[in-house]
C-alpha atoms as a PDB file:
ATOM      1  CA  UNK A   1     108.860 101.570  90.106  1.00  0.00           C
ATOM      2  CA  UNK A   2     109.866  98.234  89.308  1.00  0.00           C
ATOM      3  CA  UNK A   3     112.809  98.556  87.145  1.00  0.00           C
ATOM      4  CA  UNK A   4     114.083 101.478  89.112  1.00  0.00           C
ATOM      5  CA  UNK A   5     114.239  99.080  92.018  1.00  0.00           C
ATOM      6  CA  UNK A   6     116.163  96.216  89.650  1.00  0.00           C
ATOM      7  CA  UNK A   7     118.105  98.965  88.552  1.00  0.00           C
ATOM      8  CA  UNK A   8     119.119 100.146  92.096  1.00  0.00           C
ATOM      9  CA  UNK A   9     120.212  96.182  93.127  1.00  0.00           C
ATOM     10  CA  UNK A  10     122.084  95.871  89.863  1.00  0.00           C
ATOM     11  CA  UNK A  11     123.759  98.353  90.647  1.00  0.00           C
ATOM     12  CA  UNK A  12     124.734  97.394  94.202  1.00  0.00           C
ATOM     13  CA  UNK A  13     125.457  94.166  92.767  1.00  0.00           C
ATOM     14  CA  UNK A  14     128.364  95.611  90.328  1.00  0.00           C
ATOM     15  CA  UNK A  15     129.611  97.847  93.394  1.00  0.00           C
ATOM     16  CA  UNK A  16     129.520  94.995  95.435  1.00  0.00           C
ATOM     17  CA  UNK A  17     132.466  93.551  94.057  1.00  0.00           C
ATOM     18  CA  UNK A  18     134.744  96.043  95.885  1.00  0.00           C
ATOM     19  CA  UNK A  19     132.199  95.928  98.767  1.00  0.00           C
ATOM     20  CA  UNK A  20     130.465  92.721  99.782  1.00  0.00           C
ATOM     21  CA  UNK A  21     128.487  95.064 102.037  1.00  0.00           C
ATOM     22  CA  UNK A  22     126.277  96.588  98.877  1.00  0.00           C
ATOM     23  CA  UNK A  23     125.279  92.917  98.549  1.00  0.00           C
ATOM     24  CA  UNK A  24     123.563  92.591 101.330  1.00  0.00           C
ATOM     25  CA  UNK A  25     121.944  96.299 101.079  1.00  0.00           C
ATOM     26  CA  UNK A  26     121.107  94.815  97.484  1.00  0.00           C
ATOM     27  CA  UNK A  27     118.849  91.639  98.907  1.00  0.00           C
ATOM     28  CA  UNK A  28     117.426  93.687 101.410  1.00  0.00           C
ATOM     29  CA  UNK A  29     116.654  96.241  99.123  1.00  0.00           C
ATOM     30  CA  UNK A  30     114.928  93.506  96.486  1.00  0.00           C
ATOM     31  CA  UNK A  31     113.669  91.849  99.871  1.00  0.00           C
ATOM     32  CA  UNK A  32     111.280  94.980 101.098  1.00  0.00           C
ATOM     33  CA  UNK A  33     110.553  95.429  97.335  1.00  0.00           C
ATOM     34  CA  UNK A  34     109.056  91.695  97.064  1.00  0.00           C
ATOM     35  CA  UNK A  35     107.547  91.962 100.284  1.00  0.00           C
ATOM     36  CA  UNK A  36     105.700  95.302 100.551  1.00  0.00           C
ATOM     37  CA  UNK A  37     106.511  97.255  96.816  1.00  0.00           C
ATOM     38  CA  UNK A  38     105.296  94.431  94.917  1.00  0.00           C
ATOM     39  CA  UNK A  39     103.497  91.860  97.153  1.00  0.00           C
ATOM     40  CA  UNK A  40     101.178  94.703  98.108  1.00  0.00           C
ATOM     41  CA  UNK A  41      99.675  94.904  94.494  1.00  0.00           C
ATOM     42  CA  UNK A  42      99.954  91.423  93.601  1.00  0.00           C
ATOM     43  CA  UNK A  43      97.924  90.359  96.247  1.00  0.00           C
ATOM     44  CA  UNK A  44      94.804  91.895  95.365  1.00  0.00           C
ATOM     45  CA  UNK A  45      94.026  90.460  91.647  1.00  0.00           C
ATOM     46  CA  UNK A  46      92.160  93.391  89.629  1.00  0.00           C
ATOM     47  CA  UNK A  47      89.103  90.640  88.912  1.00  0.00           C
ATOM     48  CA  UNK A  48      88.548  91.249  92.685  1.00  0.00           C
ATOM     49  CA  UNK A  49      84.807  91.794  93.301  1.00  0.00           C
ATOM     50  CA  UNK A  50      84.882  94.888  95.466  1.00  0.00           C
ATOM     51  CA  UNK A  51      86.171  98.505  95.149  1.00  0.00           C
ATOM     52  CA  UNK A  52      88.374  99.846  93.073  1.00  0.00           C
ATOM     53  CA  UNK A  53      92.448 100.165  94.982  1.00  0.00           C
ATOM     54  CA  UNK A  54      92.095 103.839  96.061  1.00  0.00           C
ATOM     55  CA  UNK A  55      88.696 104.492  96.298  1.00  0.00           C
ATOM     56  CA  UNK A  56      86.872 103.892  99.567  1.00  0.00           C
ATOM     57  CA  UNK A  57      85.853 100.962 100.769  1.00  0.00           C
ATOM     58  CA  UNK A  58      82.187  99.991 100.161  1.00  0.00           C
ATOM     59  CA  UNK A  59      80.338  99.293 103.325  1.00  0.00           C
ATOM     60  CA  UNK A  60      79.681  95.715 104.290  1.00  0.00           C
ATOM     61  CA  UNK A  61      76.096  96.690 105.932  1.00  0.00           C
ATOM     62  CA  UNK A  62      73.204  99.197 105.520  1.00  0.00           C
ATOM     63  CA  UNK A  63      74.411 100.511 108.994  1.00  0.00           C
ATOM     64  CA  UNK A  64      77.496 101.300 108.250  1.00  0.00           C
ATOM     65  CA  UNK A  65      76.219 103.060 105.375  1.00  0.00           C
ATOM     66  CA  UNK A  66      74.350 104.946 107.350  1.00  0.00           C
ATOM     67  CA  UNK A  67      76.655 105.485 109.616  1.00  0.00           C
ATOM     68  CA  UNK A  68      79.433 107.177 107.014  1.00  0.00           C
ATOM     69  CA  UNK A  69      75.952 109.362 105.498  1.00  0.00           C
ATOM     70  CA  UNK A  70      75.207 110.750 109.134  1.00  0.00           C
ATOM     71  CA  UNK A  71      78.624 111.549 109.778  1.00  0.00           C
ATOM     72  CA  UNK A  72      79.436 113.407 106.123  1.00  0.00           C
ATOM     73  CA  UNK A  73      75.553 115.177 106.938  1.00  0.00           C
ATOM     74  CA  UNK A  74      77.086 115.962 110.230  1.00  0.00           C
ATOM     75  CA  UNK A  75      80.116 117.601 108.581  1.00  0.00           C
ATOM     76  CA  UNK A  76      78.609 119.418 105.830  1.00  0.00           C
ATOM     77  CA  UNK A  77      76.255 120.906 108.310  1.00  0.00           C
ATOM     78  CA  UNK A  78      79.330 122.105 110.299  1.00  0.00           C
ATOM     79  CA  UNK A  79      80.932 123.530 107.335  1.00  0.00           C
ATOM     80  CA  UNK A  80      77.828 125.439 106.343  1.00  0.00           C
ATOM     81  CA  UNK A  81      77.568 126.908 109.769  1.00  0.00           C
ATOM     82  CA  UNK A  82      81.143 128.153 110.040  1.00  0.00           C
ATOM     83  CA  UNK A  83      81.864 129.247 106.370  1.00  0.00           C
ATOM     84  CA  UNK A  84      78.489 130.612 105.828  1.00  0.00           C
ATOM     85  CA  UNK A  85      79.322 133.068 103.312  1.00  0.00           C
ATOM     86  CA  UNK A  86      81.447 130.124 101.201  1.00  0.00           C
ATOM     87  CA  UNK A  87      78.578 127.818 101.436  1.00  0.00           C
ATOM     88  CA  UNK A  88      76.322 129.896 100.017  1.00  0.00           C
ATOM     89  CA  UNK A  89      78.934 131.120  97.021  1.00  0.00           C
ATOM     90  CA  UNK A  90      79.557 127.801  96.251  1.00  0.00           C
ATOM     91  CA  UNK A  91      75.826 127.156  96.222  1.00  0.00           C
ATOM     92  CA  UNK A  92      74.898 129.906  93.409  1.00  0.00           C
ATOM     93  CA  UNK A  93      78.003 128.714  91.240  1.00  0.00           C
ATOM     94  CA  UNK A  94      76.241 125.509  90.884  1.00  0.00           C
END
């Protein structure tokens, strides 16, 4: 993602020779990249204690643990109840 985005203001760079216009679209382009394409994953160092980036965040407390089982119970129960026939084909492929 990087070098397309170096690519992209190098490019605006050459053109901007006939345009001075593509050099501002160039630092603005570089300037959102710093700020949210790169800064976004620099900011998190991958010794991080924690989660992995992606995956969902770990809850800080037993309740909120609880909290995210009752709701997925509370889910799967309404799933079984209005795909019953699914549920129980997915149950005997197991």
């Amino acid at each position: 993602m990087g070098t397309v985005v170096l690519t992209g203001a190098v490019v605006l760079v050459v053109l901007g020779f006939g345009h001075p216009l593509y050099w501002l679209v160039a630092v603005a382009v570089l300037f959102l990249y710093v700020r949210y394409g790169l800064g976004a994953s620099a900011s998190t160092p991958s010794s991080a204690p924690g989660p992995a980036p992606g995956s969902a965040a770990a809850p800080t407390s037993y309740k909120a643990y609880r909290e995210r089982r009752d709701l997925q119970a509370k889910w799967e129960r309404r799933y079984r109840r209005e795909r019953p026939l699914r549920h129980r084909r997915d149950e005997s492929g197991k």
